[in-house]
PDB file of N, CA and C in Angstrom:
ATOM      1  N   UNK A   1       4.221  17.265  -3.212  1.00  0.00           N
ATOM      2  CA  UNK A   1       4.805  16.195  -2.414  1.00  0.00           C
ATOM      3  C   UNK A   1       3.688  15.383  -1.773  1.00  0.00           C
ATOM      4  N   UNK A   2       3.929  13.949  -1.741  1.00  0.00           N
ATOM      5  CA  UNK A   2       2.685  13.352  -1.439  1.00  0.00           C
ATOM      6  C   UNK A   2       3.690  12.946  -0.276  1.00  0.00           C
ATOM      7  N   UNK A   3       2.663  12.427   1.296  1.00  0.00           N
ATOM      8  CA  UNK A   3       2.777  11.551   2.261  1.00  0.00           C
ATOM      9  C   UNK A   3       2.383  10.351   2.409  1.00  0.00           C
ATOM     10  N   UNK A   4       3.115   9.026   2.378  1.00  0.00           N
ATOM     11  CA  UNK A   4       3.311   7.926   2.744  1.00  0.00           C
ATOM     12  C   UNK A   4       3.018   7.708   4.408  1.00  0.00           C
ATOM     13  N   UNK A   5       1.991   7.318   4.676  1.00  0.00           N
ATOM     14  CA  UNK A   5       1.960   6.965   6.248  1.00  0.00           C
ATOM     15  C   UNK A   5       1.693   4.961   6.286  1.00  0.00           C
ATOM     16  N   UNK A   6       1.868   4.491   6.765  1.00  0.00           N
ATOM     17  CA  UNK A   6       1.730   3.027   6.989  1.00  0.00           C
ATOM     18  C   UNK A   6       0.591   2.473   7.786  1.00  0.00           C
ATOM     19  N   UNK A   7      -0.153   1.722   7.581  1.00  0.00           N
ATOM     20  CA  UNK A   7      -1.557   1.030   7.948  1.00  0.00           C
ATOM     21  C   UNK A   7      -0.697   0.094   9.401  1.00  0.00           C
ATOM     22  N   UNK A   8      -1.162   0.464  10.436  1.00  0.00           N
ATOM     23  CA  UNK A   8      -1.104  -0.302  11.630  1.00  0.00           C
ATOM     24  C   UNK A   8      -2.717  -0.549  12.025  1.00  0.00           C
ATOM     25  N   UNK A   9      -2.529  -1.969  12.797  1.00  0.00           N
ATOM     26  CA  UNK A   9      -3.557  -2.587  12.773  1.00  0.00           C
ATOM     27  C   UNK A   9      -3.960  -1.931  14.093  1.00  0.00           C
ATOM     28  N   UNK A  10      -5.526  -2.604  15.013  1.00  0.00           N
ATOM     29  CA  UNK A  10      -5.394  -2.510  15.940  1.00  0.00           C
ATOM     30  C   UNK A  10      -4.439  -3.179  17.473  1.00  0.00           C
ATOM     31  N   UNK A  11      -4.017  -4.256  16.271  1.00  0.00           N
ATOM     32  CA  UNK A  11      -2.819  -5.042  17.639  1.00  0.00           C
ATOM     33  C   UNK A  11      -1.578  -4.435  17.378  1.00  0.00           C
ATOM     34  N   UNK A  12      -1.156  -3.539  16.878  1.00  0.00           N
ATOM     35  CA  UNK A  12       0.230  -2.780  16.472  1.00  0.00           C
ATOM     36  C   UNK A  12       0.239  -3.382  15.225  1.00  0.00           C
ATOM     37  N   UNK A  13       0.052  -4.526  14.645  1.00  0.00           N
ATOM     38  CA  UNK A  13       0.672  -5.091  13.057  1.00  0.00           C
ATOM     39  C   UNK A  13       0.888  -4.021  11.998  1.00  0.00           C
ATOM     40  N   UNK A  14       2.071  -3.908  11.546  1.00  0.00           N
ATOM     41  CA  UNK A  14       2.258  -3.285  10.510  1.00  0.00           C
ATOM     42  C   UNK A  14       2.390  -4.220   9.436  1.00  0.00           C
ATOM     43  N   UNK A  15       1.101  -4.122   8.369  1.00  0.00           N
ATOM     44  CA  UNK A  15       1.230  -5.310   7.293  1.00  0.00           C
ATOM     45  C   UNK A  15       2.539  -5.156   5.598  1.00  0.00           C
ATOM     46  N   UNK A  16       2.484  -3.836   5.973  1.00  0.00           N
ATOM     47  CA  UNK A  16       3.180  -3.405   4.825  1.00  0.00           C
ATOM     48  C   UNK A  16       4.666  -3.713   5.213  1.00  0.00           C
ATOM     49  N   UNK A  17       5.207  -2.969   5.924  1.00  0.00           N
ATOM     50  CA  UNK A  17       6.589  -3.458   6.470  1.00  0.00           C
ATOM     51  C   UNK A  17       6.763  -5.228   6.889  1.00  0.00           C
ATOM     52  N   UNK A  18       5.763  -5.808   7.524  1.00  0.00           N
ATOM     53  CA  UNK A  18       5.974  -7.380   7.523  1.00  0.00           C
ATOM     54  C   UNK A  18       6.308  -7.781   5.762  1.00  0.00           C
ATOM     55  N   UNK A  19       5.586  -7.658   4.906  1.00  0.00           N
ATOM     56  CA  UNK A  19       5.935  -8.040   3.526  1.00  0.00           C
ATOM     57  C   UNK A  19       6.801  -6.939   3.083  1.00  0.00           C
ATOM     58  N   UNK A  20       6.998  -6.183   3.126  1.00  0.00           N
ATOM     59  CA  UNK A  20       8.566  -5.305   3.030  1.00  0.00           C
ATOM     60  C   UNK A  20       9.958  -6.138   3.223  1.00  0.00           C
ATOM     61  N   UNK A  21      10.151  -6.534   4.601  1.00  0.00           N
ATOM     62  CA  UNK A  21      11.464  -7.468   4.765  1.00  0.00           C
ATOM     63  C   UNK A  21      11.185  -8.384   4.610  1.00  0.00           C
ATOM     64  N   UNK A  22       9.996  -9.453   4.362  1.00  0.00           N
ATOM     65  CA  UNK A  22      10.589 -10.447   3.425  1.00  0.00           C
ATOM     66  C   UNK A  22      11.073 -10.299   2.259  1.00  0.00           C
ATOM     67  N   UNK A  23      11.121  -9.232   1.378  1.00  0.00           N
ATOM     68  CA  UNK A  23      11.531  -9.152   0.263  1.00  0.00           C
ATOM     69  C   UNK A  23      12.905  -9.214   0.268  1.00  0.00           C
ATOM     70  N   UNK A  24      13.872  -9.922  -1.055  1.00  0.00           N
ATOM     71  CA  UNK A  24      15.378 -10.024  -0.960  1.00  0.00           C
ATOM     72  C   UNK A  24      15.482  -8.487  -1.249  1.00  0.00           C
ATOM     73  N   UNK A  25      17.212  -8.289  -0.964  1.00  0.00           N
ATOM     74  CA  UNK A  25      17.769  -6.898  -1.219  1.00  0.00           C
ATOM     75  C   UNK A  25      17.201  -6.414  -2.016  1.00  0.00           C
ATOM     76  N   UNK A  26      17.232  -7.167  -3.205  1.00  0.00           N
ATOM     77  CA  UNK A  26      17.311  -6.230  -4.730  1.00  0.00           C
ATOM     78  C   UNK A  26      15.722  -5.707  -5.020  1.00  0.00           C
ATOM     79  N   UNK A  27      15.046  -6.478  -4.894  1.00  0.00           N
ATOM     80  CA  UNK A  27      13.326  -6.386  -4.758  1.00  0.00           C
ATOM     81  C   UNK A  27      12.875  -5.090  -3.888  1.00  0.00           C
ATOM     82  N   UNK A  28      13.607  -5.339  -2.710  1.00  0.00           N
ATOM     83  CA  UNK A  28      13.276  -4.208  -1.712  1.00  0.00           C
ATOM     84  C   UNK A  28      13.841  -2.832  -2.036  1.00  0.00           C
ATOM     85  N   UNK A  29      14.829  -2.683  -2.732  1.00  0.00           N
ATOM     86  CA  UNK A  29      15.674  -1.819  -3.411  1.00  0.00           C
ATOM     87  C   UNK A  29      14.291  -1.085  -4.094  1.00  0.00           C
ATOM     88  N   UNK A  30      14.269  -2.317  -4.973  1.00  0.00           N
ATOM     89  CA  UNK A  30      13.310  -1.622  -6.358  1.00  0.00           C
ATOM     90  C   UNK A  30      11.745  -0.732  -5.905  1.00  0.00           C
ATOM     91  N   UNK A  31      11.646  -1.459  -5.068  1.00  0.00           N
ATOM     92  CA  UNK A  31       9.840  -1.235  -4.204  1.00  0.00           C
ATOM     93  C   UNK A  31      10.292   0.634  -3.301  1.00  0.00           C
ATOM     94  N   UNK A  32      11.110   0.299  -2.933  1.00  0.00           N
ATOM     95  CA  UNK A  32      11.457   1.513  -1.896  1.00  0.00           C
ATOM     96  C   UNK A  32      11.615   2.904  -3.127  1.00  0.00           C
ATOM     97  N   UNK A  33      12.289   2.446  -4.154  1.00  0.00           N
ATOM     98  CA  UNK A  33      12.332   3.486  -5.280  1.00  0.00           C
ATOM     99  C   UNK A  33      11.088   3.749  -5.899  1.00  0.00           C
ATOM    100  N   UNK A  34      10.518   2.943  -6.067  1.00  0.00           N
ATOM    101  CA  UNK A  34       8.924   3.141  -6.538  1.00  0.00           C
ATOM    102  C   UNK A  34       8.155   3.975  -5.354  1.00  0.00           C
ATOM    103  N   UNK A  35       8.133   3.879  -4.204  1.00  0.00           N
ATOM    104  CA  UNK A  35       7.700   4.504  -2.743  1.00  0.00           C
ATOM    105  C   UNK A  35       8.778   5.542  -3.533  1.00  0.00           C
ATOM    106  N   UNK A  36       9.867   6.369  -3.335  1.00  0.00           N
ATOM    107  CA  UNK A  36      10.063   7.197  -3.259  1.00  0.00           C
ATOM    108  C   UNK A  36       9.699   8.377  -4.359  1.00  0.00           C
ATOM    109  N   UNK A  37       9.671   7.665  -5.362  1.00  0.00           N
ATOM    110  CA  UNK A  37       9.157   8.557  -6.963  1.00  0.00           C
ATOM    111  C   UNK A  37       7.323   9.038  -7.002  1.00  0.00           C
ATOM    112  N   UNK A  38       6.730   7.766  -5.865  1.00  0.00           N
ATOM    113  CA  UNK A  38       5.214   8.135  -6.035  1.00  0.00           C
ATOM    114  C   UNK A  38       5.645   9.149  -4.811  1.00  0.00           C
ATOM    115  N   UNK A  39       6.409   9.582  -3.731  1.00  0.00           N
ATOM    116  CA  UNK A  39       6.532  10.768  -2.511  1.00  0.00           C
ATOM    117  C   UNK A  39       6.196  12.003  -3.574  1.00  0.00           C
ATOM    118  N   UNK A  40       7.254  11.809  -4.907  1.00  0.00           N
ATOM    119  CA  UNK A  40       7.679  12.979  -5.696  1.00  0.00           C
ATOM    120  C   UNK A  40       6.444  13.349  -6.531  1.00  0.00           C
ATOM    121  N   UNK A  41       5.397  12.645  -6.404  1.00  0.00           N
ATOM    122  CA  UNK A  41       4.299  13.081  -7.138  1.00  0.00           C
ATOM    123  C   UNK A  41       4.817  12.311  -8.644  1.00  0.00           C
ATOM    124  N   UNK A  42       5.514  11.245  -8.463  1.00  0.00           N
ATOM    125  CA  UNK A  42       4.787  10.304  -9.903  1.00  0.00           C
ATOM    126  C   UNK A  42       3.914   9.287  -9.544  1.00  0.00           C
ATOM    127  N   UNK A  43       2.737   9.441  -9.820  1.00  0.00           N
ATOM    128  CA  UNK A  43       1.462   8.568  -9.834  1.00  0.00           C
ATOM    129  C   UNK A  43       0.806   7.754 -11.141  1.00  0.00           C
ATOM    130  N   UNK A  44       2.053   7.413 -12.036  1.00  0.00           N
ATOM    131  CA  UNK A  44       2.273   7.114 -13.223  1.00  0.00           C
ATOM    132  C   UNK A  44       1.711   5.603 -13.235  1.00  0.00           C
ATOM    133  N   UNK A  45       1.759   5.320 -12.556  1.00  0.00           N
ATOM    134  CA  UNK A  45       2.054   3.959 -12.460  1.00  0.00           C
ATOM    135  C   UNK A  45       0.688   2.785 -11.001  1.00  0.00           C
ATOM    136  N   UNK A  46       0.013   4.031 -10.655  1.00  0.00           N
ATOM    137  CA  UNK A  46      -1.013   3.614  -9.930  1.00  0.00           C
ATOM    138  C   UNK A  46      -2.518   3.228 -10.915  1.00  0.00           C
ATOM    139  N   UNK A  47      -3.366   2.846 -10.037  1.00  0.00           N
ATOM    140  CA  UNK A  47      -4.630   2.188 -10.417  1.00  0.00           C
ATOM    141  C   UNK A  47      -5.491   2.049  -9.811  1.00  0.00           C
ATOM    142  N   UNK A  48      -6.895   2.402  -9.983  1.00  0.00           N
ATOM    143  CA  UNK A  48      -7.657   2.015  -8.916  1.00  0.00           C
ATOM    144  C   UNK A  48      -8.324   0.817  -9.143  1.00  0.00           C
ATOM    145  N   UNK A  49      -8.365  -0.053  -8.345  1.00  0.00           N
ATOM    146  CA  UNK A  49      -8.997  -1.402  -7.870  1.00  0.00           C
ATOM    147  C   UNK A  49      -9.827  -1.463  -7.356  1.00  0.00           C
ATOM    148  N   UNK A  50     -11.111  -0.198  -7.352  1.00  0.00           N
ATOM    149  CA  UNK A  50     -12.395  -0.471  -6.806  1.00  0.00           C
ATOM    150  C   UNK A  50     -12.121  -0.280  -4.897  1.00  0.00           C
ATOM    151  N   UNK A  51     -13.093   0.336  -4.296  1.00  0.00           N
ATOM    152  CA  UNK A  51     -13.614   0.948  -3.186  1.00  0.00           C
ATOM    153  C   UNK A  51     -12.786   1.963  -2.319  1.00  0.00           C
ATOM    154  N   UNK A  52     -12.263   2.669  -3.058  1.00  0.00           N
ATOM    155  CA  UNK A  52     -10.872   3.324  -2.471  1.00  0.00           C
ATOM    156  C   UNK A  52      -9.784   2.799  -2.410  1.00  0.00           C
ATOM    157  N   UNK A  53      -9.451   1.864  -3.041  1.00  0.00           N
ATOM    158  CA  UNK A  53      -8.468   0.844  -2.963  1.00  0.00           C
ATOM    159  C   UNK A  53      -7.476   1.048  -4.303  1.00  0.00           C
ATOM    160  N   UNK A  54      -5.938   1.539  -4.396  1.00  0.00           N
ATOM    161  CA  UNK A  54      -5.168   1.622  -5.451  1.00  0.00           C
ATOM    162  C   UNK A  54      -3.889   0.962  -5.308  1.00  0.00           C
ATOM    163  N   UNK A  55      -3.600   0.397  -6.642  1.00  0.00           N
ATOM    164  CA  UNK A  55      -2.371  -0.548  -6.749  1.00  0.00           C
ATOM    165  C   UNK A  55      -1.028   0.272  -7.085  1.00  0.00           C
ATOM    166  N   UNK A  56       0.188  -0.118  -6.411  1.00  0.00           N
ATOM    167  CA  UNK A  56       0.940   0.701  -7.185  1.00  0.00           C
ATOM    168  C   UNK A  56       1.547  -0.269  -8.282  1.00  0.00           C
ATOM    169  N   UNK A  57       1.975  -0.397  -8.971  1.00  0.00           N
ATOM    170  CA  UNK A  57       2.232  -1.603 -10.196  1.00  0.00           C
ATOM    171  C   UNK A  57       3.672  -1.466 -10.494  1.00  0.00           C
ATOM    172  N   UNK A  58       4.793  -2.639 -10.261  1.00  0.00           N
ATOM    173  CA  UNK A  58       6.093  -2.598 -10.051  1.00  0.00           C
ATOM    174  C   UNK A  58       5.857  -3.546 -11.387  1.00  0.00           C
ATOM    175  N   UNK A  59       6.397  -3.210 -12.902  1.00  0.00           N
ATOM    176  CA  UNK A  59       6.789  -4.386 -13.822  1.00  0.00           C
ATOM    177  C   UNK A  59       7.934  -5.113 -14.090  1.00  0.00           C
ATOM    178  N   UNK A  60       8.242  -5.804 -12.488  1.00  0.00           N
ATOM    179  CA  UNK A  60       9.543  -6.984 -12.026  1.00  0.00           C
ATOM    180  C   UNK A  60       9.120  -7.433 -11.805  1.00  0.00           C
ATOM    181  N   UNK A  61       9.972  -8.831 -11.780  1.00  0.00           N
ATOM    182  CA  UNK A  61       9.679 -10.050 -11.455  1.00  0.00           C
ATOM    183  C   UNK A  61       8.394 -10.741 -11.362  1.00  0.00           C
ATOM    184  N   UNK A  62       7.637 -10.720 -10.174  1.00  0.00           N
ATOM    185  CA  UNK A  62       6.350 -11.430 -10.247  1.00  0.00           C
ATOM    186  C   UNK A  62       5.064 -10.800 -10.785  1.00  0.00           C
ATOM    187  N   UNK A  63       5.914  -9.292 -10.902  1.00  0.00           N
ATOM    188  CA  UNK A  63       4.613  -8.232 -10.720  1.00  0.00           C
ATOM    189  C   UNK A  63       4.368  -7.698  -9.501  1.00  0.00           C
ATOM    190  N   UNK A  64       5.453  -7.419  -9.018  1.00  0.00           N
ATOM    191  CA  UNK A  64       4.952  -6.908  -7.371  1.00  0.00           C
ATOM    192  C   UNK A  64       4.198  -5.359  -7.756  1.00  0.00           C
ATOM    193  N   UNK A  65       2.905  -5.408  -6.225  1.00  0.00           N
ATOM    194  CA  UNK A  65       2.079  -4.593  -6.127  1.00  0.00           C
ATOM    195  C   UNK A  65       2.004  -3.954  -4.465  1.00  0.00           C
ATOM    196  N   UNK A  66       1.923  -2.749  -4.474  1.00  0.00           N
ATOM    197  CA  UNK A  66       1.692  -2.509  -3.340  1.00  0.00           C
ATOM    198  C   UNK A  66       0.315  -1.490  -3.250  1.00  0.00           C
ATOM    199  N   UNK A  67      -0.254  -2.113  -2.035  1.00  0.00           N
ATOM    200  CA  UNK A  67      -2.227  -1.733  -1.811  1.00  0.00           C
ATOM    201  C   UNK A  67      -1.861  -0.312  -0.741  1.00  0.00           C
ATOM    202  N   UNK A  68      -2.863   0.554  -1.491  1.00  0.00           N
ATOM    203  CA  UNK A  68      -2.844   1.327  -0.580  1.00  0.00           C
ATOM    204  C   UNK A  68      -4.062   2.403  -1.090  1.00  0.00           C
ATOM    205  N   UNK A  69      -4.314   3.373  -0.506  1.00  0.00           N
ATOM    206  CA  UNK A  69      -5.659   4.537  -0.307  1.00  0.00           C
ATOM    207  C   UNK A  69      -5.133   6.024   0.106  1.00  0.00           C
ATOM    208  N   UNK A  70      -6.225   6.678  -0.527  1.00  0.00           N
ATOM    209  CA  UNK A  70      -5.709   8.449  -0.348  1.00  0.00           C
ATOM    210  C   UNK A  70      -6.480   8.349   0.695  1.00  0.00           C
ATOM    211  N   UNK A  71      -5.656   9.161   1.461  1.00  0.00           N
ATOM    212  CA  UNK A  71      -6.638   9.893   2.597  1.00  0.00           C
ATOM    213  C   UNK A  71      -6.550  11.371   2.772  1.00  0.00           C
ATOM    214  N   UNK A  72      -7.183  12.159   1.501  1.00  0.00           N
ATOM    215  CA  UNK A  72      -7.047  13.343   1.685  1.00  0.00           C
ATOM    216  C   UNK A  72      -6.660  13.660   0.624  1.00  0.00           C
ATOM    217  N   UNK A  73      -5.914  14.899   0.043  1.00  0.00           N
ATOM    218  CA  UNK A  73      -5.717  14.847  -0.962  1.00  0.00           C
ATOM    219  C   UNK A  73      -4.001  14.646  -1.082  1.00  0.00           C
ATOM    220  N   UNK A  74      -3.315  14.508  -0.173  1.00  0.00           N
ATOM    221  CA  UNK A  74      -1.752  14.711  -0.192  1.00  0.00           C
ATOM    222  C   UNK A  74      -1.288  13.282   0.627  1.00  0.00           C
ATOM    223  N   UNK A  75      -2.163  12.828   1.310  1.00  0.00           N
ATOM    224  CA  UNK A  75      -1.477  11.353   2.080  1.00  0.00           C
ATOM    225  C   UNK A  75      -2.039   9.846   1.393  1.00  0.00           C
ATOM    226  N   UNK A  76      -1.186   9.204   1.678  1.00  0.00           N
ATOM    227  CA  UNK A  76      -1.676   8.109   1.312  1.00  0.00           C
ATOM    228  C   UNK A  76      -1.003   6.929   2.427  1.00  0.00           C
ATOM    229  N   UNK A  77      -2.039   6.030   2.582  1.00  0.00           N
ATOM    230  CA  UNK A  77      -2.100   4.869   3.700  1.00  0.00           C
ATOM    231  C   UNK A  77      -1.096   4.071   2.774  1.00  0.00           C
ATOM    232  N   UNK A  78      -0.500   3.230   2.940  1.00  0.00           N
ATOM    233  CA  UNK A  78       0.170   1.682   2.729  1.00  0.00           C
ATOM    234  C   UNK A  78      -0.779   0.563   3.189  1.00  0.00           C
ATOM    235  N   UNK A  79      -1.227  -0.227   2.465  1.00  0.00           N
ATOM    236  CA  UNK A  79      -1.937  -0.885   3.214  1.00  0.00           C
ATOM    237  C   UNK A  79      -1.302  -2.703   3.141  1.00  0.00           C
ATOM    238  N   UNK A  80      -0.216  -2.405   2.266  1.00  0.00           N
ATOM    239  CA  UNK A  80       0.056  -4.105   2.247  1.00  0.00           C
ATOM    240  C   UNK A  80       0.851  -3.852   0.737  1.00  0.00           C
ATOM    241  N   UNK A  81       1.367  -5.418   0.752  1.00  0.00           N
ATOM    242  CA  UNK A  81       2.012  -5.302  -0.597  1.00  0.00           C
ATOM    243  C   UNK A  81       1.987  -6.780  -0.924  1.00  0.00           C
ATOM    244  N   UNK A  82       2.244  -7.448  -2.573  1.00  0.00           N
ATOM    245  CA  UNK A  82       1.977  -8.469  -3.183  1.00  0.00           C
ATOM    246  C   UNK A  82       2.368  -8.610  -4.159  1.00  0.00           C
ATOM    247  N   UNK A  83       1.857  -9.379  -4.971  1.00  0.00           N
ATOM    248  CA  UNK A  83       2.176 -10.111  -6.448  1.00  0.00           C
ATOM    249  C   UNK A  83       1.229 -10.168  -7.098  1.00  0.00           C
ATOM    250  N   UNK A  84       1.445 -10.426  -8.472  1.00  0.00           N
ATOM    251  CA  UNK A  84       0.263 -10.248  -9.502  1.00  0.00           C
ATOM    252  C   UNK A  84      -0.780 -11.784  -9.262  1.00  0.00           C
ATOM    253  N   UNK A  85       0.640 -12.364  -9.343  1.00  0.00           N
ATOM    254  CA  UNK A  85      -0.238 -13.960  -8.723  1.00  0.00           C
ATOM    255  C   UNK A  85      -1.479 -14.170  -7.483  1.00  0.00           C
ATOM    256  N   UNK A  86      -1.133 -13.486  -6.707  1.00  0.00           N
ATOM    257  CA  UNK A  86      -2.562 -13.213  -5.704  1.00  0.00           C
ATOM    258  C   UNK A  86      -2.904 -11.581  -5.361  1.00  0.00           C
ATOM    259  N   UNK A  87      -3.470 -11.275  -6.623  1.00  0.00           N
ATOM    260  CA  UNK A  87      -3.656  -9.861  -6.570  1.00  0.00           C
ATOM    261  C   UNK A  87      -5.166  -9.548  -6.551  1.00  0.00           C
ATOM    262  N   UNK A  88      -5.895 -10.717  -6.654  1.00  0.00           N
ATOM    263  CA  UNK A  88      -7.261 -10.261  -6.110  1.00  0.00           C
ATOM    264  C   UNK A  88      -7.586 -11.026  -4.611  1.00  0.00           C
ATOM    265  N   UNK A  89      -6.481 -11.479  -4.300  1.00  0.00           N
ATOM    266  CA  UNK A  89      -7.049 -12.004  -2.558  1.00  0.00           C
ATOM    267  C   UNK A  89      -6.086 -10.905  -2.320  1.00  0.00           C
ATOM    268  N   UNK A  90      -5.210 -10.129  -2.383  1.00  0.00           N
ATOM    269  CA  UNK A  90      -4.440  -8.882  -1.810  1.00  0.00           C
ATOM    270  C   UNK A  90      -5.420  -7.789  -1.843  1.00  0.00           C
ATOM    271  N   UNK A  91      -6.009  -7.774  -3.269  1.00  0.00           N
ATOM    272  CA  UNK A  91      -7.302  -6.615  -2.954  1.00  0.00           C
ATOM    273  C   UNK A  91      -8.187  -6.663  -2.224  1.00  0.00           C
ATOM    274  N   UNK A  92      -8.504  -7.905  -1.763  1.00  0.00           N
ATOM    275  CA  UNK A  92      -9.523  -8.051  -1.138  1.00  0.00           C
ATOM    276  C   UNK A  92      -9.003  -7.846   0.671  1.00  0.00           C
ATOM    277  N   UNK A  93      -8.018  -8.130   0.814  1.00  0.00           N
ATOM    278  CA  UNK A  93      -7.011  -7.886   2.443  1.00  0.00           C
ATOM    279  C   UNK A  93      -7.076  -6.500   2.313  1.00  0.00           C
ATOM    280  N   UNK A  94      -6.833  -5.328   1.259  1.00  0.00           N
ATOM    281  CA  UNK A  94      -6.346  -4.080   1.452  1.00  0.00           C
ATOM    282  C   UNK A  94      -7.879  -3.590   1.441  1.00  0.00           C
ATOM    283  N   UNK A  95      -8.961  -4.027   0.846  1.00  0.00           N
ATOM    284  CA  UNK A  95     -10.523  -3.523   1.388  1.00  0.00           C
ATOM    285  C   UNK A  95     -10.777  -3.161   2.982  1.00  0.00           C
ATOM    286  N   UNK A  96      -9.878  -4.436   3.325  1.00  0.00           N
ATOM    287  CA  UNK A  96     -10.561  -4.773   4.954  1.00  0.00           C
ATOM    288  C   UNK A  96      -9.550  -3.753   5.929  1.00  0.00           C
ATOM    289  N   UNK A  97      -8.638  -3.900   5.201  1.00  0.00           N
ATOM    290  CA  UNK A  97      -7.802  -2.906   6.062  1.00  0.00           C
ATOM    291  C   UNK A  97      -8.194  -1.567   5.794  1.00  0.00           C
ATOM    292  N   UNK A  98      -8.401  -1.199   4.635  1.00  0.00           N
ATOM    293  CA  UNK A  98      -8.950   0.364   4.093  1.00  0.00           C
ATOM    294  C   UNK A  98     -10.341   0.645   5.198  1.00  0.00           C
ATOM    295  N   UNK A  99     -10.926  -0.020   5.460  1.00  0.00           N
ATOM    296  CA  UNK A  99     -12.291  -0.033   5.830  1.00  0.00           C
ATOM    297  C   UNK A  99     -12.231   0.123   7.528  1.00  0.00           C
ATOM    298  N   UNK A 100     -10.764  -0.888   8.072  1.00  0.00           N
ATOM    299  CA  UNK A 100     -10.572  -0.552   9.485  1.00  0.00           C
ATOM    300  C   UNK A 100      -9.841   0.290   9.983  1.00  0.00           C
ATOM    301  N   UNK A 101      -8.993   1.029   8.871  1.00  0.00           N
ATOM    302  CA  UNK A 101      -8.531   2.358   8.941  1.00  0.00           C
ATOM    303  C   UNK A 101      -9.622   3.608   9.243  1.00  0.00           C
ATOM    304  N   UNK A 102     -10.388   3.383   8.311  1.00  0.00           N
ATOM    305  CA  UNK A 102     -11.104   4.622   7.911  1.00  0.00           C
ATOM    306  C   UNK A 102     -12.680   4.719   9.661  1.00  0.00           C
ATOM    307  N   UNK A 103     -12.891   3.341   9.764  1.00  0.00           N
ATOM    308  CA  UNK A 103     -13.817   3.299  11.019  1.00  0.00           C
ATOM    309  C   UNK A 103     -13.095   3.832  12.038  1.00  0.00           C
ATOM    310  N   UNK A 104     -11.222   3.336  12.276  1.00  0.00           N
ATOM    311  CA  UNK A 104     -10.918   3.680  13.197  1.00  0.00           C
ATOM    312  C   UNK A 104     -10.279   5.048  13.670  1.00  0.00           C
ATOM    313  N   UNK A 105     -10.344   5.400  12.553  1.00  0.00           N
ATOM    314  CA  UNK A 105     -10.296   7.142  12.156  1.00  0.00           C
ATOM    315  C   UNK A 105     -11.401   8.229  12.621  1.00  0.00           C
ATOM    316  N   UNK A 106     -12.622   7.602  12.327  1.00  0.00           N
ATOM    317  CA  UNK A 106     -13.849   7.790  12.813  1.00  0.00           C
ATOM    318  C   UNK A 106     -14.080   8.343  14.475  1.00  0.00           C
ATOM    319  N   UNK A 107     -13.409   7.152  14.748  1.00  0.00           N
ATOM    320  CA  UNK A 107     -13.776   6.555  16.142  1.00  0.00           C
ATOM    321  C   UNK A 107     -12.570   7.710  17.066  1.00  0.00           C
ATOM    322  N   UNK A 108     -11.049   8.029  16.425  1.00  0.00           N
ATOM    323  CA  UNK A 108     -10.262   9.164  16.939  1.00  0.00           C
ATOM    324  C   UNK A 108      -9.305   8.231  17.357  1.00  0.00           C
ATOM    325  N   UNK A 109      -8.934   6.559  17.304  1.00  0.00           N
ATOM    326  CA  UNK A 109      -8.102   5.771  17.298  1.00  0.00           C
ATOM    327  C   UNK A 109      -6.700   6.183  16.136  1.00  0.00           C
ATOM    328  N   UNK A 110      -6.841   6.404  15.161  1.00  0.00           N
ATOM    329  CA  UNK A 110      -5.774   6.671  14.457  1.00  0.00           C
ATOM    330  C   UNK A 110      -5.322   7.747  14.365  1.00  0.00           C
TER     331      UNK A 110
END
């Protein structure tokens, strides 16, 4: 069983859930089932994108993607979610967040 925990910023922002409800019903449907099958240990469908940084890869509609990082061997951060259409400025947002997770982890903030 893997753990899903969610990337909060240091001002409270939760980036993953902000692009979560914009999504319509049916989208959000589909994304939440993908979150629940990677809980179950299917990792079928992930990728790594360079610096600790992995995609989960939804093949609907735009290509939705959701950014996120292991932390450990059983959890994994959320760090944001997107489209194939801006999927290297999304990688590049889920770096910065991976990076202010992991300092602020450091530090005994998270």
């Amino acid at each position: 069983m893997i753990k899903l925990v969610e990337y909060v910023d240091s001002l409270g922002r939760n980036p993953f859930v902000v692009w979560h409800r914009k999504l319509d019903d049916m989208t959000r449907a589909r994304v939440t089932t993908a979150l629940v099958r990677l809980e179950e240990g299917n990792t079928s469908n992930l990728k790594a994108v360079g610096r600790g940084i992995v995609e989960l890869r939804m093949n609907f509609g735009p290509g939705y993607r959701v950014y996120l990082a292991w932390d450990g061997p059983i959890t994994i951060v959320l760090l944001g979610g997107g489209s194939k259409a801006r999927q290297q400025v999304d990688i590049e947002t889920a770096r910065a967040r991976w990076a202010d997770f992991k300092q602020r982890k450091r530090q005994g903030e998270v």
